[in-house]
PDB file of N, CA and C in Angstrom:
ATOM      1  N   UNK A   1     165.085 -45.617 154.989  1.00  0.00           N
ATOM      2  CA  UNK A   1     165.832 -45.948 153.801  1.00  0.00           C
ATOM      3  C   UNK A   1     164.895 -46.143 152.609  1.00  0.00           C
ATOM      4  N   UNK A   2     163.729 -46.497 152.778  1.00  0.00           N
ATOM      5  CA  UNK A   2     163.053 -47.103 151.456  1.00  0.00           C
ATOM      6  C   UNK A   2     162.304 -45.643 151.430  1.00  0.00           C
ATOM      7  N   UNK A   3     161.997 -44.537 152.360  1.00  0.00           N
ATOM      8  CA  UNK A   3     161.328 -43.706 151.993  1.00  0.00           C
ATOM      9  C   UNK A   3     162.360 -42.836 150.664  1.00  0.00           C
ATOM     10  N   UNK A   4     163.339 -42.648 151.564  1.00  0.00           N
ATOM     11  CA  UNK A   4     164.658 -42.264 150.200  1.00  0.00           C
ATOM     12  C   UNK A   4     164.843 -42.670 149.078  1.00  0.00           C
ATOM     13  N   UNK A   5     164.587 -43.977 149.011  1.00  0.00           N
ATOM     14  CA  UNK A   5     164.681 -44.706 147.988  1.00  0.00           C
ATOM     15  C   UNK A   5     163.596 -44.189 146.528  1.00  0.00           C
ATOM     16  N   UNK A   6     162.319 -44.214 147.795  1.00  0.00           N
ATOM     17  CA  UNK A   6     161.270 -43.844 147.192  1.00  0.00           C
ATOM     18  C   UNK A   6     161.292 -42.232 145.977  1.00  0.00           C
ATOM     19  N   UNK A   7     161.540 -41.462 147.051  1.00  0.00           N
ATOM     20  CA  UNK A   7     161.993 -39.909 147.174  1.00  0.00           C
ATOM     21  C   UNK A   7     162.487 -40.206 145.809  1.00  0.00           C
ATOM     22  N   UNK A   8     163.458 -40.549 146.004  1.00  0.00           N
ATOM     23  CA  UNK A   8     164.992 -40.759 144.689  1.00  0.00           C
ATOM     24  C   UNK A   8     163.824 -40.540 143.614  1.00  0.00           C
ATOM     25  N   UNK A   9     162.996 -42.148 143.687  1.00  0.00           N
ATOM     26  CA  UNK A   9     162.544 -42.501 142.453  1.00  0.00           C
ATOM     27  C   UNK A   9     161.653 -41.773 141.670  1.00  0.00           C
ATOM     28  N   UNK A  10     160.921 -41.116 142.666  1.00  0.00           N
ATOM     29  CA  UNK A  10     159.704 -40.179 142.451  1.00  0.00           C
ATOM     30  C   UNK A  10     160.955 -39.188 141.863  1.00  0.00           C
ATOM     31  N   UNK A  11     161.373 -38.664 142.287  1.00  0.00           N
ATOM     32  CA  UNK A  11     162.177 -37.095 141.850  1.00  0.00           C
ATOM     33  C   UNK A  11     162.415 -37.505 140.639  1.00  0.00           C
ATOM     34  N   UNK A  12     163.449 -38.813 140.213  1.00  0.00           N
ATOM     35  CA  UNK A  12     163.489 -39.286 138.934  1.00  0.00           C
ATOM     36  C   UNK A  12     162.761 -39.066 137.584  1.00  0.00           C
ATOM     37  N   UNK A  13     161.515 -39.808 138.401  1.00  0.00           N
ATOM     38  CA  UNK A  13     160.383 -40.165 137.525  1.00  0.00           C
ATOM     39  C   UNK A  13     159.831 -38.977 136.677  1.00  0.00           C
ATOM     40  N   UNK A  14     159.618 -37.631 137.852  1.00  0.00           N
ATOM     41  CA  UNK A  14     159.220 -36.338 137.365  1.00  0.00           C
ATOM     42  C   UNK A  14     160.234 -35.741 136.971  1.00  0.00           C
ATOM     43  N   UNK A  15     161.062 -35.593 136.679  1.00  0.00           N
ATOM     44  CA  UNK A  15     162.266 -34.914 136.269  1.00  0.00           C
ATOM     45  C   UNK A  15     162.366 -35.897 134.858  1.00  0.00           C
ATOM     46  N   UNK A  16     162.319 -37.267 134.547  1.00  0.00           N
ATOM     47  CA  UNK A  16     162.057 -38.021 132.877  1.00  0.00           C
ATOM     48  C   UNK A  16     160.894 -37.376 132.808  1.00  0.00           C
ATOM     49  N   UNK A  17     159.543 -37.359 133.159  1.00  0.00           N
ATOM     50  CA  UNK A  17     158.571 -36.846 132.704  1.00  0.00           C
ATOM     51  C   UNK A  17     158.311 -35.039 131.903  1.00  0.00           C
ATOM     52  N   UNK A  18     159.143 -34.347 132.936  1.00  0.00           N
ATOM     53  CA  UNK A  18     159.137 -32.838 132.709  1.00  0.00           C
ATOM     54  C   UNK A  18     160.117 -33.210 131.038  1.00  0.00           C
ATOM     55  N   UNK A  19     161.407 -33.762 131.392  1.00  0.00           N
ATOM     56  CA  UNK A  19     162.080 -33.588 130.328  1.00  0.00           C
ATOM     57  C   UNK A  19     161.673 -34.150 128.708  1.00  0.00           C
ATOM     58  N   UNK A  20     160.171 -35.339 128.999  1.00  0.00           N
ATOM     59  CA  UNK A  20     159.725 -35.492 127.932  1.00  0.00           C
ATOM     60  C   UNK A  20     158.680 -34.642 127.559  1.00  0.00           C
ATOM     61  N   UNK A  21     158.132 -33.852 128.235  1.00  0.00           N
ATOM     62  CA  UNK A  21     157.523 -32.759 127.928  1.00  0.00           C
ATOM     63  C   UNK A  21     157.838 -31.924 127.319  1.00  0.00           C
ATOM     64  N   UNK A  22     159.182 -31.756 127.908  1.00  0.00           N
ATOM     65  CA  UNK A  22     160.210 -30.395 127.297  1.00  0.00           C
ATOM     66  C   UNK A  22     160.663 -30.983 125.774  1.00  0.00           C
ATOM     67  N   UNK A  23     160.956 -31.921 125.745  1.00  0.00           N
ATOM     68  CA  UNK A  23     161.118 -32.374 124.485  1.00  0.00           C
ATOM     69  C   UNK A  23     160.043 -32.099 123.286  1.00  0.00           C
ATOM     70  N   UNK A  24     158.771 -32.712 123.716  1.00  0.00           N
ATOM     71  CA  UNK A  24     157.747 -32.723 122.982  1.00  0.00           C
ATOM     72  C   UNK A  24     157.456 -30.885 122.967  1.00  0.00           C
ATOM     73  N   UNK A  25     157.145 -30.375 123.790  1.00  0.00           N
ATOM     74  CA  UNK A  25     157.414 -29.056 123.130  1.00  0.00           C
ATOM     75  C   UNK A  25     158.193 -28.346 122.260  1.00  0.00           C
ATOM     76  N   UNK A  26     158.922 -28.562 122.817  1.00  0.00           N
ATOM     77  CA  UNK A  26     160.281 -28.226 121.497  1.00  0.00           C
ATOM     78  C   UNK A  26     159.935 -28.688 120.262  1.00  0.00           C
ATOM     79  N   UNK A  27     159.723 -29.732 120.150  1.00  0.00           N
ATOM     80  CA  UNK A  27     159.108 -30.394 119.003  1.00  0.00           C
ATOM     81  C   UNK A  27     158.121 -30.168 118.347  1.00  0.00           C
ATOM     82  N   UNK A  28     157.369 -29.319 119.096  1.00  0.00           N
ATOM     83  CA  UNK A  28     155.898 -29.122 118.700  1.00  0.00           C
ATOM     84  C   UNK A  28     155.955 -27.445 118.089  1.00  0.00           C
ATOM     85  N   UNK A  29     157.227 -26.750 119.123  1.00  0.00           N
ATOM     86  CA  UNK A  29     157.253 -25.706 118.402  1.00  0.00           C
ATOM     87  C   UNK A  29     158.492 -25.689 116.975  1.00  0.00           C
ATOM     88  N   UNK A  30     159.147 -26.640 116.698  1.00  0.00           N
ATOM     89  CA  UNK A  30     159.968 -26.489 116.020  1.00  0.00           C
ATOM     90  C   UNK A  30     159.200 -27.009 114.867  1.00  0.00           C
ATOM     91  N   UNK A  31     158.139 -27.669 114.996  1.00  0.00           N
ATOM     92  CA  UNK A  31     156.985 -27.911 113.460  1.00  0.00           C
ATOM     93  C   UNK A  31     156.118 -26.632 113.010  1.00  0.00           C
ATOM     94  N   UNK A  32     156.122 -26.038 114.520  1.00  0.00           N
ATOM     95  CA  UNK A  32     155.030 -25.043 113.911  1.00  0.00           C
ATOM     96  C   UNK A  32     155.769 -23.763 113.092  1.00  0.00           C
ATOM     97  N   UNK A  33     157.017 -23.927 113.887  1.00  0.00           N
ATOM     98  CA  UNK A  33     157.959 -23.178 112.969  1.00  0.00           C
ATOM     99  C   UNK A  33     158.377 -23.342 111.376  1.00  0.00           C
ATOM    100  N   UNK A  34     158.704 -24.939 111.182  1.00  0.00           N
ATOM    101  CA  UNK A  34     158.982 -24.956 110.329  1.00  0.00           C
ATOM    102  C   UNK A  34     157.698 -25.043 108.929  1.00  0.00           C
ATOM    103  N   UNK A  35     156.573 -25.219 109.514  1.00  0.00           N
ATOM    104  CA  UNK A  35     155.135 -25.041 108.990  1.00  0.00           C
ATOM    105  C   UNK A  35     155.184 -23.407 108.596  1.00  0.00           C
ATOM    106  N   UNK A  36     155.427 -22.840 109.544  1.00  0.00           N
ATOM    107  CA  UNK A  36     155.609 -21.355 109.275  1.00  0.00           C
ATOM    108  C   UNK A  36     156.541 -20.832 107.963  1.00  0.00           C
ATOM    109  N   UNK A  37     157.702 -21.088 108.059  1.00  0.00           N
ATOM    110  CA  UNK A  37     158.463 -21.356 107.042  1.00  0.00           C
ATOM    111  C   UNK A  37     157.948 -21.393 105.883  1.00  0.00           C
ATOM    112  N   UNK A  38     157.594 -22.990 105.631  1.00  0.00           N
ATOM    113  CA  UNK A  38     157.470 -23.405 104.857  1.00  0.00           C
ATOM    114  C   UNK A  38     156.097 -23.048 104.474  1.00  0.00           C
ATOM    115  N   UNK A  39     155.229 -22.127 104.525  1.00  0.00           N
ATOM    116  CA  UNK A  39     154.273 -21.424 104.176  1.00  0.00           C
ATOM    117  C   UNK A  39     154.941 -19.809 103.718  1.00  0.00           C
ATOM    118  N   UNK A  40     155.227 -19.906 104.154  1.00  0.00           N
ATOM    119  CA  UNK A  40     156.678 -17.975 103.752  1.00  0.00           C
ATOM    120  C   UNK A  40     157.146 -18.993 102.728  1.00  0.00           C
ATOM    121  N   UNK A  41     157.943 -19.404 102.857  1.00  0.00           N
ATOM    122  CA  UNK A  41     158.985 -20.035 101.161  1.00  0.00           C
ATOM    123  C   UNK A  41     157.509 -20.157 100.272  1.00  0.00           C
ATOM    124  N   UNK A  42     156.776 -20.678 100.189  1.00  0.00           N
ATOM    125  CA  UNK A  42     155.461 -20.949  99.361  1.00  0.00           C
ATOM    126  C   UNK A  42     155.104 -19.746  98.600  1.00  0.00           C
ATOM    127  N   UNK A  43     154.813 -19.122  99.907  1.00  0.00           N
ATOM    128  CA  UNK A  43     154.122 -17.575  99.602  1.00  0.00           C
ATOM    129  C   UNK A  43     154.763 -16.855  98.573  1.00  0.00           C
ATOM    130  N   UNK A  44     156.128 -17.069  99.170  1.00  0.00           N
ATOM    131  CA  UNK A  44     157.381 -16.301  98.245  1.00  0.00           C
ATOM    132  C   UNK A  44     157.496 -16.515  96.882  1.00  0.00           C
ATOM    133  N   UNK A  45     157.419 -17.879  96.789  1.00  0.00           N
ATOM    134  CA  UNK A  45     157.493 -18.646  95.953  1.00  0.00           C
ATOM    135  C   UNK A  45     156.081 -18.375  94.877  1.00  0.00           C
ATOM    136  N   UNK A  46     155.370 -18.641  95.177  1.00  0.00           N
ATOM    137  CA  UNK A  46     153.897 -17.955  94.368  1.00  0.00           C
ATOM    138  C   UNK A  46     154.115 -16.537  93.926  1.00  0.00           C
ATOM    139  N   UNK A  47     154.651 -15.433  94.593  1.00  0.00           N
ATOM    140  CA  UNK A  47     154.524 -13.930  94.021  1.00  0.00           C
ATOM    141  C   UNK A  47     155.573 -13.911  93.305  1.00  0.00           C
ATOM    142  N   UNK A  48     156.127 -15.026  93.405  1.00  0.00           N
ATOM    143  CA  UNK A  48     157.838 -14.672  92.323  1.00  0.00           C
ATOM    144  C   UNK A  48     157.244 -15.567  90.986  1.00  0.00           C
ATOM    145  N   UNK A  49     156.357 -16.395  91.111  1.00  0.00           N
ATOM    146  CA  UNK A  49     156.257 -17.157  89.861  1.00  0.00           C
ATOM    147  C   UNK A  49     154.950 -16.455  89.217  1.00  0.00           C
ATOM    148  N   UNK A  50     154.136 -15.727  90.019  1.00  0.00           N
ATOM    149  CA  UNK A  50     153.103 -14.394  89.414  1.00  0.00           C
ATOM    150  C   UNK A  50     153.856 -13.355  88.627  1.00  0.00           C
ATOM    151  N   UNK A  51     154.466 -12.858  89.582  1.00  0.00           N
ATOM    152  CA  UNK A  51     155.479 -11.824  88.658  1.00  0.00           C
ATOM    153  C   UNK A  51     156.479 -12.407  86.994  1.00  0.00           C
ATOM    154  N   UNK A  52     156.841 -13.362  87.141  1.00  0.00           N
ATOM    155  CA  UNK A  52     157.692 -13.963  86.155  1.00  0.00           C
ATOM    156  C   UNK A  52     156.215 -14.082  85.121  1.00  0.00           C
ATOM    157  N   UNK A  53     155.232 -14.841  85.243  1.00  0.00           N
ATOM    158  CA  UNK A  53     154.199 -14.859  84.869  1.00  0.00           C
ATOM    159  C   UNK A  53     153.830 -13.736  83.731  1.00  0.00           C
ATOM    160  N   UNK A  54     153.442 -13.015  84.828  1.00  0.00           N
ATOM    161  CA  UNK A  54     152.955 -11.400  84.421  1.00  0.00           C
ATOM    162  C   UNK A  54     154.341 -10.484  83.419  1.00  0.00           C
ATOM    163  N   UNK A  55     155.683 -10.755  83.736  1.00  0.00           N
ATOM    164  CA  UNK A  55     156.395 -10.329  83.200  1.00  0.00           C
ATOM    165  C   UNK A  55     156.552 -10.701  81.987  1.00  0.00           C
ATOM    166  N   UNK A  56     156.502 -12.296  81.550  1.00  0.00           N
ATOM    167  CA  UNK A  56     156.161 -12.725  80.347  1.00  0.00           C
ATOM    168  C   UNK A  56     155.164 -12.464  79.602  1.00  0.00           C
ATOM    169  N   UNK A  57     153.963 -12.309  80.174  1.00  0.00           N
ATOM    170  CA  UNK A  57     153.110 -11.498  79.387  1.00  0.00           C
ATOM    171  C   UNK A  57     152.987 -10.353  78.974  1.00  0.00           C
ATOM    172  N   UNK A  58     153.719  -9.663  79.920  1.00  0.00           N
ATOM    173  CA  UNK A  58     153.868  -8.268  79.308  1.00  0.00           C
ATOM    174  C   UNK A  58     155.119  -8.068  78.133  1.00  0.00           C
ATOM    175  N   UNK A  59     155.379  -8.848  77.938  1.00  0.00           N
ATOM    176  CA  UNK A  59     156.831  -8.955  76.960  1.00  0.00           C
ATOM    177  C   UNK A  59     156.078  -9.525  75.793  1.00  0.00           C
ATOM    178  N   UNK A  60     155.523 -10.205  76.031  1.00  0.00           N
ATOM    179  CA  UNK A  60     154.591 -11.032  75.041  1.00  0.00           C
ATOM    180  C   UNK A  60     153.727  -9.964  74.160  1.00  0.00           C
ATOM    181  N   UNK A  61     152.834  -8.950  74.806  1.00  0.00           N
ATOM    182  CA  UNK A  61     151.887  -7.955  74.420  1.00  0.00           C
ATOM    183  C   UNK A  61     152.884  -6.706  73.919  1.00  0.00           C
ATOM    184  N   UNK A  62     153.513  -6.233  74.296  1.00  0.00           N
ATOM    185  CA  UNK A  62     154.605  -5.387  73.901  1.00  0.00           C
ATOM    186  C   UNK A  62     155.259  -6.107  72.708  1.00  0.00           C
ATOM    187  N   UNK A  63     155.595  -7.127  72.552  1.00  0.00           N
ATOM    188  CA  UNK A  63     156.293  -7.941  71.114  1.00  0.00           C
ATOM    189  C   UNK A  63     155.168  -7.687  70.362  1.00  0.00           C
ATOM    190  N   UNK A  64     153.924  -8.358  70.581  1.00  0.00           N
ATOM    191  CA  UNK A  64     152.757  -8.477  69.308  1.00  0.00           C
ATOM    192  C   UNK A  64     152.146  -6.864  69.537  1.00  0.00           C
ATOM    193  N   UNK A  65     152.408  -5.571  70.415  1.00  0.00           N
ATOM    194  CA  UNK A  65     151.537  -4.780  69.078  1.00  0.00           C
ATOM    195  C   UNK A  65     153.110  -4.074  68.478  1.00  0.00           C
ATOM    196  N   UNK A  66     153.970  -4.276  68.762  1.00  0.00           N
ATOM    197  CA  UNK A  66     155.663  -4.070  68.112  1.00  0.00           C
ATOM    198  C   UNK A  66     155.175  -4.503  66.490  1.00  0.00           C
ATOM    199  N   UNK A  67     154.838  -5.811  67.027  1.00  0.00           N
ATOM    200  CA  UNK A  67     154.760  -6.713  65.410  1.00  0.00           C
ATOM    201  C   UNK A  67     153.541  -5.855  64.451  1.00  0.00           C
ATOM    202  N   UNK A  68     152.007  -5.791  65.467  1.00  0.00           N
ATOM    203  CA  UNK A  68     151.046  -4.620  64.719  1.00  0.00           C
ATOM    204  C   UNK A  68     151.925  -3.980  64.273  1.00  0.00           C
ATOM    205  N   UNK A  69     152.258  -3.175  64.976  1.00  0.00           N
ATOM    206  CA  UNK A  69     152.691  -1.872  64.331  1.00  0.00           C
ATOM    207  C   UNK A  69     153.753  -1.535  62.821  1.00  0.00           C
ATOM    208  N   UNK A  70     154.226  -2.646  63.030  1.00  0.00           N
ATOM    209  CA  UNK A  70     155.287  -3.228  61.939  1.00  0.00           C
ATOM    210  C   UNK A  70     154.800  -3.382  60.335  1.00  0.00           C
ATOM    211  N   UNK A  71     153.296  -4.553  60.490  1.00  0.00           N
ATOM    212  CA  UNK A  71     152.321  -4.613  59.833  1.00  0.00           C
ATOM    213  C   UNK A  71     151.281  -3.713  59.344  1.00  0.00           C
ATOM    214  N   UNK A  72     151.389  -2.469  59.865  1.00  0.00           N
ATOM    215  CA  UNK A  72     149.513  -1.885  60.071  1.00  0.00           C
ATOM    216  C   UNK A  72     149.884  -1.419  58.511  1.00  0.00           C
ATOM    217  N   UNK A  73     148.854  -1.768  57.797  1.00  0.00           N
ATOM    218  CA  UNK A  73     148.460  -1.291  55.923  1.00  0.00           C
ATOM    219  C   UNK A  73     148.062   0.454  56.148  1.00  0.00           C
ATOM    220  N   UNK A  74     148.811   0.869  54.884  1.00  0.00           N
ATOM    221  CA  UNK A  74     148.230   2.085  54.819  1.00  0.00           C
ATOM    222  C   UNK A  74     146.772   2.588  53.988  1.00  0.00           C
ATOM    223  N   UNK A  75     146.355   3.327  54.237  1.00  0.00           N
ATOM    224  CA  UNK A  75     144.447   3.791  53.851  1.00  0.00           C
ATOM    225  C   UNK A  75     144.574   3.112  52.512  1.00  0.00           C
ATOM    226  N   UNK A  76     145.319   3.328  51.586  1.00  0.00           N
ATOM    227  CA  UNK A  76     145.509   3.253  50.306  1.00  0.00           C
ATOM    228  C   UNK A  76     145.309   1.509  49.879  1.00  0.00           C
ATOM    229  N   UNK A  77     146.228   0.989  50.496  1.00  0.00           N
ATOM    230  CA  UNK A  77     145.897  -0.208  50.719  1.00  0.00           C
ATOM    231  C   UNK A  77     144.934  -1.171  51.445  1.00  0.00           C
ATOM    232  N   UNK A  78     143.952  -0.405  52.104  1.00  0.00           N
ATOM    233  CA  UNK A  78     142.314  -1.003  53.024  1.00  0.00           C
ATOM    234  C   UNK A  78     141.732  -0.773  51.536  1.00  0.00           C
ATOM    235  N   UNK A  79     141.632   0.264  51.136  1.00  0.00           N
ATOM    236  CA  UNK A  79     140.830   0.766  50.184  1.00  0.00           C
ATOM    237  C   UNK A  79     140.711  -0.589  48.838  1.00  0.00           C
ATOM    238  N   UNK A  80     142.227  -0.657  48.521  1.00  0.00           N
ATOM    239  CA  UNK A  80     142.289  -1.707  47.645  1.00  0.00           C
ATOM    240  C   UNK A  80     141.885  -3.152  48.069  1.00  0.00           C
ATOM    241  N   UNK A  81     142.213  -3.588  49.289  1.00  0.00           N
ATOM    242  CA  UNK A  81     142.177  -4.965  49.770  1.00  0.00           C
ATOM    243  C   UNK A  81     140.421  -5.001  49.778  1.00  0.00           C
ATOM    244  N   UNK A  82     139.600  -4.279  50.130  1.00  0.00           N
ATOM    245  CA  UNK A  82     138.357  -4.239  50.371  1.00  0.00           C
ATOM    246  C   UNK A  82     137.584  -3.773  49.209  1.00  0.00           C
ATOM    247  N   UNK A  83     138.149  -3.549  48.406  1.00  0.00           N
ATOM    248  CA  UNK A  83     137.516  -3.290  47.138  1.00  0.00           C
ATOM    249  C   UNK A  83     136.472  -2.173  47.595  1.00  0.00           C
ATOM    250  N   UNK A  84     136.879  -1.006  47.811  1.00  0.00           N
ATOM    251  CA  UNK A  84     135.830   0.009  48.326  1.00  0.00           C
ATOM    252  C   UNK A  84     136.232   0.939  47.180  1.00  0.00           C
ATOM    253  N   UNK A  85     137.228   1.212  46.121  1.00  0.00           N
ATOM    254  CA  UNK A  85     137.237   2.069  45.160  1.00  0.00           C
ATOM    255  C   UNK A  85     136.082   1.461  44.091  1.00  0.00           C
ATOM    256  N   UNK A  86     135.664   0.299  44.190  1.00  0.00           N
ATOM    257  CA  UNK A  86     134.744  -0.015  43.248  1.00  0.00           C
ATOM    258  C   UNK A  86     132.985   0.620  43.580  1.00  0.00           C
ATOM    259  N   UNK A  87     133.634   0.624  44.951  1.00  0.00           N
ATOM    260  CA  UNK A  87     131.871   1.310  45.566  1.00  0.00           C
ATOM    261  C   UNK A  87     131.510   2.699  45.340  1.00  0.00           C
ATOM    262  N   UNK A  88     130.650   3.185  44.128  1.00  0.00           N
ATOM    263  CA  UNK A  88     130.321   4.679  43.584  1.00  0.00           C
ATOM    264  C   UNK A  88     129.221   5.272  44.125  1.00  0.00           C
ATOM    265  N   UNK A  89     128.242   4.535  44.654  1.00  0.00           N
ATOM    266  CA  UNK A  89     127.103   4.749  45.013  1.00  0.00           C
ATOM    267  C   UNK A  89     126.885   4.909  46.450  1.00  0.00           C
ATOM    268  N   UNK A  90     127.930   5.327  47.461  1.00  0.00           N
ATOM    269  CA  UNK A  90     128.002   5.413  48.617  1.00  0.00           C
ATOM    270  C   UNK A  90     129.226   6.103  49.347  1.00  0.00           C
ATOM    271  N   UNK A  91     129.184   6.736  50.507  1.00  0.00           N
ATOM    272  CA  UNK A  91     130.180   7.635  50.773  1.00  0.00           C
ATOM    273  C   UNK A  91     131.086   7.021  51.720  1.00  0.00           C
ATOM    274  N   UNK A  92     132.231   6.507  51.409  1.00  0.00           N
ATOM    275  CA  UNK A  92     133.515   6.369  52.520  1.00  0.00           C
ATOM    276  C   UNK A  92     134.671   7.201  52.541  1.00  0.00           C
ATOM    277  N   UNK A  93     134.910   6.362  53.520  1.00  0.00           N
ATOM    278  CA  UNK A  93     136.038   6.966  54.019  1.00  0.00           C
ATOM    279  C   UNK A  93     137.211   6.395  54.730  1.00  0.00           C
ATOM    280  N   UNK A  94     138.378   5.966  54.097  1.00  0.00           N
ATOM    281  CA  UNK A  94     139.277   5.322  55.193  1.00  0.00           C
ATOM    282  C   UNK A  94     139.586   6.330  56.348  1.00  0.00           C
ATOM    283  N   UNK A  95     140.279   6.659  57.420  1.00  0.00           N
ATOM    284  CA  UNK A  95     140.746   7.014  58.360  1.00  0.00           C
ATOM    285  C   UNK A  95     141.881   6.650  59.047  1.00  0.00           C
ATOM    286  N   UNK A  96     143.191   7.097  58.760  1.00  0.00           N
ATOM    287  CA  UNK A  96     144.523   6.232  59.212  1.00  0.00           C
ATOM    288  C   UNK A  96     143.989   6.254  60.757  1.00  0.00           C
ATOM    289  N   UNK A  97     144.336   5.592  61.854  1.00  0.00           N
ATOM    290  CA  UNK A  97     144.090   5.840  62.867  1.00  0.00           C
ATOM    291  C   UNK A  97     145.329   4.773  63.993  1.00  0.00           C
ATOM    292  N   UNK A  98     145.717   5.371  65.445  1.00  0.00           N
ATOM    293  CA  UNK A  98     146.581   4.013  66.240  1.00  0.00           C
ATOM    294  C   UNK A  98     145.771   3.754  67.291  1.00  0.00           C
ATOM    295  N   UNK A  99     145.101   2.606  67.272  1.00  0.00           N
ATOM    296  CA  UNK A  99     144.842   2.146  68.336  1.00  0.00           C
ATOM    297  C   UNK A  99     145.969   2.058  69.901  1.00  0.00           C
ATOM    298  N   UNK A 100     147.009   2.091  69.681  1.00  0.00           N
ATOM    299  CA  UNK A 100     147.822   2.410  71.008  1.00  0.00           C
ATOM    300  C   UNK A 100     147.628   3.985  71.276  1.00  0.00           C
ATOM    301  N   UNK A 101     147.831   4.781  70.870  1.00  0.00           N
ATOM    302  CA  UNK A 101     147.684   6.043  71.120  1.00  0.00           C
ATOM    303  C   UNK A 101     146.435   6.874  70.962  1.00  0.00           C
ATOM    304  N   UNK A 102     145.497   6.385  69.985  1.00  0.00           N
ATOM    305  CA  UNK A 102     144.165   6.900  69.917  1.00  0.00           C
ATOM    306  C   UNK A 102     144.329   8.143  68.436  1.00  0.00           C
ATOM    307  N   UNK A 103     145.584   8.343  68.329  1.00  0.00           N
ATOM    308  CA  UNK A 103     145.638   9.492  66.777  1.00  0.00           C
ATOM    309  C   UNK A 103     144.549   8.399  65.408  1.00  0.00           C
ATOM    310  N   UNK A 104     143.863   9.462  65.790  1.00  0.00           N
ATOM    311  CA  UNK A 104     142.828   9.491  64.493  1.00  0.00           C
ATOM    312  C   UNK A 104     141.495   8.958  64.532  1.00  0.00           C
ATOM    313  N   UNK A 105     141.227   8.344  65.831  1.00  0.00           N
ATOM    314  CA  UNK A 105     139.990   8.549  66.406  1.00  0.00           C
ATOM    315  C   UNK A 105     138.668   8.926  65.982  1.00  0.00           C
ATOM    316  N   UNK A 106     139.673  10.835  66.756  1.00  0.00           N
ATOM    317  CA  UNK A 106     138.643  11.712  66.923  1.00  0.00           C
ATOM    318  C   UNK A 106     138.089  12.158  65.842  1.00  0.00           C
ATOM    319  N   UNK A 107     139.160  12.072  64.219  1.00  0.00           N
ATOM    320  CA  UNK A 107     138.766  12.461  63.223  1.00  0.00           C
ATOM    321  C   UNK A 107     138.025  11.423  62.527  1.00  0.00           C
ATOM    322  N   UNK A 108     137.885  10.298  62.469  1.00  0.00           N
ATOM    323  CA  UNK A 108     137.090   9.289  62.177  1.00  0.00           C
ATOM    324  C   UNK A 108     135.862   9.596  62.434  1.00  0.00           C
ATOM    325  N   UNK A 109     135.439   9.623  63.940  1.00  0.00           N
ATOM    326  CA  UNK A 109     134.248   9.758  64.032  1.00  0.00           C
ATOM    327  C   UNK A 109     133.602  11.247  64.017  1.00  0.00           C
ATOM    328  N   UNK A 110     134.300  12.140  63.523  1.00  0.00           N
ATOM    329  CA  UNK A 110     134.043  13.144  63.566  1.00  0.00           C
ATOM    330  C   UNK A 110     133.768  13.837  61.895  1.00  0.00           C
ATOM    331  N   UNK A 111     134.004  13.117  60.701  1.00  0.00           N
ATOM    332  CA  UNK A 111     133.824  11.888  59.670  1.00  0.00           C
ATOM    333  C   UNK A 111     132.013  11.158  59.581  1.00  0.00           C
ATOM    334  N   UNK A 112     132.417  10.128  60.689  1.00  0.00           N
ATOM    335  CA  UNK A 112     131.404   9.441  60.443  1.00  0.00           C
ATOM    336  C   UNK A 112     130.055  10.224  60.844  1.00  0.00           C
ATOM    337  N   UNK A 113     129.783  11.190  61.881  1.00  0.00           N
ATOM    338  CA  UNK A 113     128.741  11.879  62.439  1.00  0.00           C
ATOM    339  C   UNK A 113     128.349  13.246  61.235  1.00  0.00           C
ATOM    340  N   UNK A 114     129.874  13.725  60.502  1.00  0.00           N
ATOM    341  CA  UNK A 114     129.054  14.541  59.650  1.00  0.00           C
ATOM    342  C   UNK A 114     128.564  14.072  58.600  1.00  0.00           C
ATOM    343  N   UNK A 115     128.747  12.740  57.582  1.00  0.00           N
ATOM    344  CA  UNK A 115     128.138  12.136  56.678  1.00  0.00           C
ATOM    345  C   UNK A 115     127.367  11.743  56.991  1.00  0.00           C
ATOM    346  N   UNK A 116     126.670  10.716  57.886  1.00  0.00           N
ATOM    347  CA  UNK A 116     125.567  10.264  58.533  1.00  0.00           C
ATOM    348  C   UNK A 116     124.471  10.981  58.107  1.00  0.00           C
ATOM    349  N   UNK A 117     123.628   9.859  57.087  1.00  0.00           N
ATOM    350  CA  UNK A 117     122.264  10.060  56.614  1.00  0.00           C
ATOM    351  C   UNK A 117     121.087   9.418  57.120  1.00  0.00           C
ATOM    352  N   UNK A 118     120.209   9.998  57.626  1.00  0.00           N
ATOM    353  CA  UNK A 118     118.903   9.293  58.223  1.00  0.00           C
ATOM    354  C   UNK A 118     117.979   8.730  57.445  1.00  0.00           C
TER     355      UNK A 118
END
């Protein structure tokens, strides 16, 4: 009778033990999960607030050369603002030119290389 008893208790004992194991696993994987997670939501969370980021800036740079472009003075007016019609004794040259597209560049410096005095 007391070996039964025994039996019982032992079977008990390991059967609470397994089941706090089983618990604590569960537990252990349901952190690493939610660690997991919650490193993905993060992640997510970072390339969506890069992009918004980056999207504002690009809205930003697109507005201000909008606004250049709005602004840019014509030759006629460099000439005057800089007082270069007063300069007789030397050879210029305005050059309309767009820095977004590169029109007028090539003729600028193509300008500056044939006047060029040593």
């Amino acid at each position: 009778m007391m070996f039964l008893m025994f039996s019982i208790l032992l079977v008990a004992m390991m059967f609470l033990m397994f089941s706090i194991l089983l618990v604590a696993m569960m537990f252990l994987m349901f952190s690493i999960l939610l660690v997991a997670v919650m490193f993905l939501m993060f992640s997510i969370l970072l390339v969506a607030m890069m992009f918004l980021m980056f999207s504002i800036l690009l809205v930003a740079m697109m507005f201000l050369m909008f606004s250049i472009l709005l602004v840019a003075m014509k030759p006629h007016e460099i000439q005057e603002k800089l007082g270069l019609t007063r300069i007789r004794d030397r050879n210029w040259y305005v050059q309309p030119s767009c820095a977004t597209t590169g029109d007028g560049l090539y003729e600028g410096l193509t300008w500056l290389t044939s006047n060029h005095k040593l």
